[in-house]
C-alpha atoms as a PDB file:
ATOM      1  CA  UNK A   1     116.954 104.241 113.044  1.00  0.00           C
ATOM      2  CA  UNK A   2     116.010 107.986 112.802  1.00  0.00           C
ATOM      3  CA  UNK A   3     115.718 107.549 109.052  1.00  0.00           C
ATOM      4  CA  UNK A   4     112.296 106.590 109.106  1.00  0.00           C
ATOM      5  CA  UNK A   5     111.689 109.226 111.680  1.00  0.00           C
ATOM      6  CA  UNK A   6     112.748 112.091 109.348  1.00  0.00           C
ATOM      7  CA  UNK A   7     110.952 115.310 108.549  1.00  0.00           C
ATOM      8  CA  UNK A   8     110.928 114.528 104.917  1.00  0.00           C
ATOM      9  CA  UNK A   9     109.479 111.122 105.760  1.00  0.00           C
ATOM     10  CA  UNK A  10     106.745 112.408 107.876  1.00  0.00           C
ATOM     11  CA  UNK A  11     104.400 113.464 104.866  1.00  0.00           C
ATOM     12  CA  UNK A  12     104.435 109.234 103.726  1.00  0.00           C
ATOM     13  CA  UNK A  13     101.775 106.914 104.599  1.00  0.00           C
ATOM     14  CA  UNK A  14     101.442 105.898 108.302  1.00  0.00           C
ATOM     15  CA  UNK A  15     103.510 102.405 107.567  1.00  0.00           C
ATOM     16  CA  UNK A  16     106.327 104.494 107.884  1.00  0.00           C
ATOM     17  CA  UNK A  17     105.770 105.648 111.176  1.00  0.00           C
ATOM     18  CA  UNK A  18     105.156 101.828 111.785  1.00  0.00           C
ATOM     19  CA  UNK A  19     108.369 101.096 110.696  1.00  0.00           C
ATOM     20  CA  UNK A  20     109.894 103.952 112.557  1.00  0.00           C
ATOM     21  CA  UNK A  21     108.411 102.278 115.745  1.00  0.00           C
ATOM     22  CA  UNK A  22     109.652  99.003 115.116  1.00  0.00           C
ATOM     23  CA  UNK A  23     113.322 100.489 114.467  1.00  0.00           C
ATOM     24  CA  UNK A  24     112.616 101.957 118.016  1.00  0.00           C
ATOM     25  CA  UNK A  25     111.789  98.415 119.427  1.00  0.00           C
ATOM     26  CA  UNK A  26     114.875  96.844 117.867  1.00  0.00           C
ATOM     27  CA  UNK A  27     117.164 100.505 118.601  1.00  0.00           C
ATOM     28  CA  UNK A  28     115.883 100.228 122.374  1.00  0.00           C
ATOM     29  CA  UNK A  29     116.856  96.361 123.093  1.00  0.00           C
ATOM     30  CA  UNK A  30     120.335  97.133 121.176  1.00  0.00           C
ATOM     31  CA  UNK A  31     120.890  99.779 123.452  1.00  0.00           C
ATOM     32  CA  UNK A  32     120.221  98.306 126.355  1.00  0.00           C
ATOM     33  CA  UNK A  33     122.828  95.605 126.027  1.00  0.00           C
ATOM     34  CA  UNK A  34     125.064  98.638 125.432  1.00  0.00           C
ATOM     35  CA  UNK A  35     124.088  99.418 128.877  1.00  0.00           C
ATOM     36  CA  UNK A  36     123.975  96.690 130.579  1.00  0.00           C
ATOM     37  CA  UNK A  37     127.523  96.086 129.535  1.00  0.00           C
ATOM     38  CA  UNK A  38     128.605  99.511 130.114  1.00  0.00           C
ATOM     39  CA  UNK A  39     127.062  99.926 133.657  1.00  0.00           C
ATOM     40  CA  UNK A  40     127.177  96.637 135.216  1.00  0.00           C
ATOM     41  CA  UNK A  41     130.461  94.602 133.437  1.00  0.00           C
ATOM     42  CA  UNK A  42     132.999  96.838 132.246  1.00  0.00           C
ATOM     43  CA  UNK A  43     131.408 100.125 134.610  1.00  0.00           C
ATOM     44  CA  UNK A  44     132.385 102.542 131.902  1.00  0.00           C
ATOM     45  CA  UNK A  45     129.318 104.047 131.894  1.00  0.00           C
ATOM     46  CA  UNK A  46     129.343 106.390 135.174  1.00  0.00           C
ATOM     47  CA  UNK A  47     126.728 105.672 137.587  1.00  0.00           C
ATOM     48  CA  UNK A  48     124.460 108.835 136.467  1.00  0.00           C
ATOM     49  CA  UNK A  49     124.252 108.093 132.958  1.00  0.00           C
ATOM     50  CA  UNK A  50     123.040 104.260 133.843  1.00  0.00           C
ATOM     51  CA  UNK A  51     120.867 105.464 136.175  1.00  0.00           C
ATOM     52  CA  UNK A  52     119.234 107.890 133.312  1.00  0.00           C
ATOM     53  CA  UNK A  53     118.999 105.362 131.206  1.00  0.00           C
ATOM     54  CA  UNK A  54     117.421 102.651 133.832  1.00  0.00           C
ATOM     55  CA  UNK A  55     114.416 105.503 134.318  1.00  0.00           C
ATOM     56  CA  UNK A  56     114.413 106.108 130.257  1.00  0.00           C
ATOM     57  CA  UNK A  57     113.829 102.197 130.293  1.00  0.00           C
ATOM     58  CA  UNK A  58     110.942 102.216 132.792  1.00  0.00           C
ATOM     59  CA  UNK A  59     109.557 104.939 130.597  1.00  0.00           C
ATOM     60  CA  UNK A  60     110.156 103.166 127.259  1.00  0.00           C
ATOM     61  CA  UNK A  61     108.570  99.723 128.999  1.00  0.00           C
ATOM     62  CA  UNK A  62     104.929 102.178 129.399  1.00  0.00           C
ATOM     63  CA  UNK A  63     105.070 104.616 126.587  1.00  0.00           C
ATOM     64  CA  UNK A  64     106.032 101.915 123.286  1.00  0.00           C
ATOM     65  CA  UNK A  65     103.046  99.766 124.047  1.00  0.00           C
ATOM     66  CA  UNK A  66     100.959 103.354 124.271  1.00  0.00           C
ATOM     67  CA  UNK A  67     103.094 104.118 120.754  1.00  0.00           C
ATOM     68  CA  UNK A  68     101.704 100.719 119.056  1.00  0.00           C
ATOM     69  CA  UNK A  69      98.048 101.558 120.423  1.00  0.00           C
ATOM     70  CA  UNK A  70      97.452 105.001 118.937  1.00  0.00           C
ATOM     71  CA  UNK A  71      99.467 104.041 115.908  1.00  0.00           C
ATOM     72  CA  UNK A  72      97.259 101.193 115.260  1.00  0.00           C
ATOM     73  CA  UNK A  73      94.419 103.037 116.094  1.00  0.00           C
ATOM     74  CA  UNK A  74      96.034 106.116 113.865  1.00  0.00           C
ATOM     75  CA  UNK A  75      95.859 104.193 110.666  1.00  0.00           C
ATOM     76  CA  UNK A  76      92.063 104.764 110.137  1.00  0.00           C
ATOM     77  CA  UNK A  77      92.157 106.447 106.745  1.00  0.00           C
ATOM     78  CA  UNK A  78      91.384 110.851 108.125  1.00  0.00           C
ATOM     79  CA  UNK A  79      91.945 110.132 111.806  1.00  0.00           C
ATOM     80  CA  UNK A  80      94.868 113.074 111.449  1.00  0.00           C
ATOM     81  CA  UNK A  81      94.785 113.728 115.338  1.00  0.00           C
ATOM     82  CA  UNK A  82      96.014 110.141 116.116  1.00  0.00           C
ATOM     83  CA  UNK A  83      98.332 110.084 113.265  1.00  0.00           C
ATOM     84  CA  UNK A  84     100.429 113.384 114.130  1.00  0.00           C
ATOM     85  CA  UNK A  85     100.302 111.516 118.072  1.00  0.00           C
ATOM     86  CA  UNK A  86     101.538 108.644 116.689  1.00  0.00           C
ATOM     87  CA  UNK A  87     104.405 110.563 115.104  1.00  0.00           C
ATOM     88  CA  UNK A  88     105.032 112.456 118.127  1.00  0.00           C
ATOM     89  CA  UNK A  89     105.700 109.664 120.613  1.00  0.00           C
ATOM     90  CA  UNK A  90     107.549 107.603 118.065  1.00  0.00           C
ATOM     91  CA  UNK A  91     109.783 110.589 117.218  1.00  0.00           C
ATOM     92  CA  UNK A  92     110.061 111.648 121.140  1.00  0.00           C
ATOM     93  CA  UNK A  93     111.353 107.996 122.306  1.00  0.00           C
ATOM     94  CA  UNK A  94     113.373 107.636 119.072  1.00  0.00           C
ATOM     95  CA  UNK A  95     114.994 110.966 120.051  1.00  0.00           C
ATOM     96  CA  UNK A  96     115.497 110.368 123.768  1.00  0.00           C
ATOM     97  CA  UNK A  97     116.946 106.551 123.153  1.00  0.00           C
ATOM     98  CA  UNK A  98     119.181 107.816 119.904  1.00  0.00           C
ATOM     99  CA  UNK A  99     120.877 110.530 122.304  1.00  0.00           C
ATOM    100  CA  UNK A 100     121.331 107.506 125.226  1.00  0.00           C
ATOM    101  CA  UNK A 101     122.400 105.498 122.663  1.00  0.00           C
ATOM    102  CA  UNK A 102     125.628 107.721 121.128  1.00  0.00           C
ATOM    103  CA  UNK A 103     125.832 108.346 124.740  1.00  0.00           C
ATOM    104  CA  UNK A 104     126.794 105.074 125.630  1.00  0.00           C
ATOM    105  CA  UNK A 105     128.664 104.066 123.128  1.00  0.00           C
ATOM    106  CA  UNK A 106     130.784 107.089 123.088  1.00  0.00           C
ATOM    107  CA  UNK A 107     131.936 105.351 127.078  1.00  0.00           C
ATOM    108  CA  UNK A 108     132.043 101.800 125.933  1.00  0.00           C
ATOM    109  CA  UNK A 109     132.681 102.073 122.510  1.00  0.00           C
ATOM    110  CA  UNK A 110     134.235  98.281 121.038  1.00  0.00           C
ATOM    111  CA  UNK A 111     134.658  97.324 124.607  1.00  0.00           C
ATOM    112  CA  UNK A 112     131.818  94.288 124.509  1.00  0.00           C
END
């Protein structure tokens, strides 16, 4: 998912950063079966780690419709300012939800 999200890939037109946000979308409802499983079938996830992810969630539920705003608003040809704030949300929930992510399946692992 964090391929799109890459340094190297930050220079490219904004429809990468689209496509980075879209891999989030997808990453974040693939994860969250992960958790669901984890925390409230098989409880191999300790209590802690499900409740971190339940607040990431509530976070992720405000912040990606925010993301899809200012990156639709960022692909005005020279609006740079939305652009790199586009970049930066995408790349902070893609960050926080990659780490949950190993996270989780590190506990549940083929489990599901």
């Amino acid at each position: 998912v964090l391929s799109g999200c890459s340094l190297a890939q930050q220079s490219k037109p904004l429809s990468v950063t689209g496509e980075s946000l879209k891999a989030a979308g997808d990453q974040f409802v693939a994860v969250a079966s992960v958790y669901k499983h984890g925390c409230d079938v098989s409880k191999a996830i300790p209590q802690p780690q499900c409740q971190e992810f339940r607040v990431f969630g509530e976070r992720f539920k405000v912040a990606y419709p925010l993301a899809i705003g200012v990156w639709e608003s960022a692909r005005s040809p020279g609006d740079a300012a939305a652009q790199g704030e586009a970049e930066r949300v995408i790349l902070g929930l893609a960050t926080d939800l990659s780490s949950l992510a190993v996270r989780g399946m590190a506990l549940v692992g083929d489990k599901r």
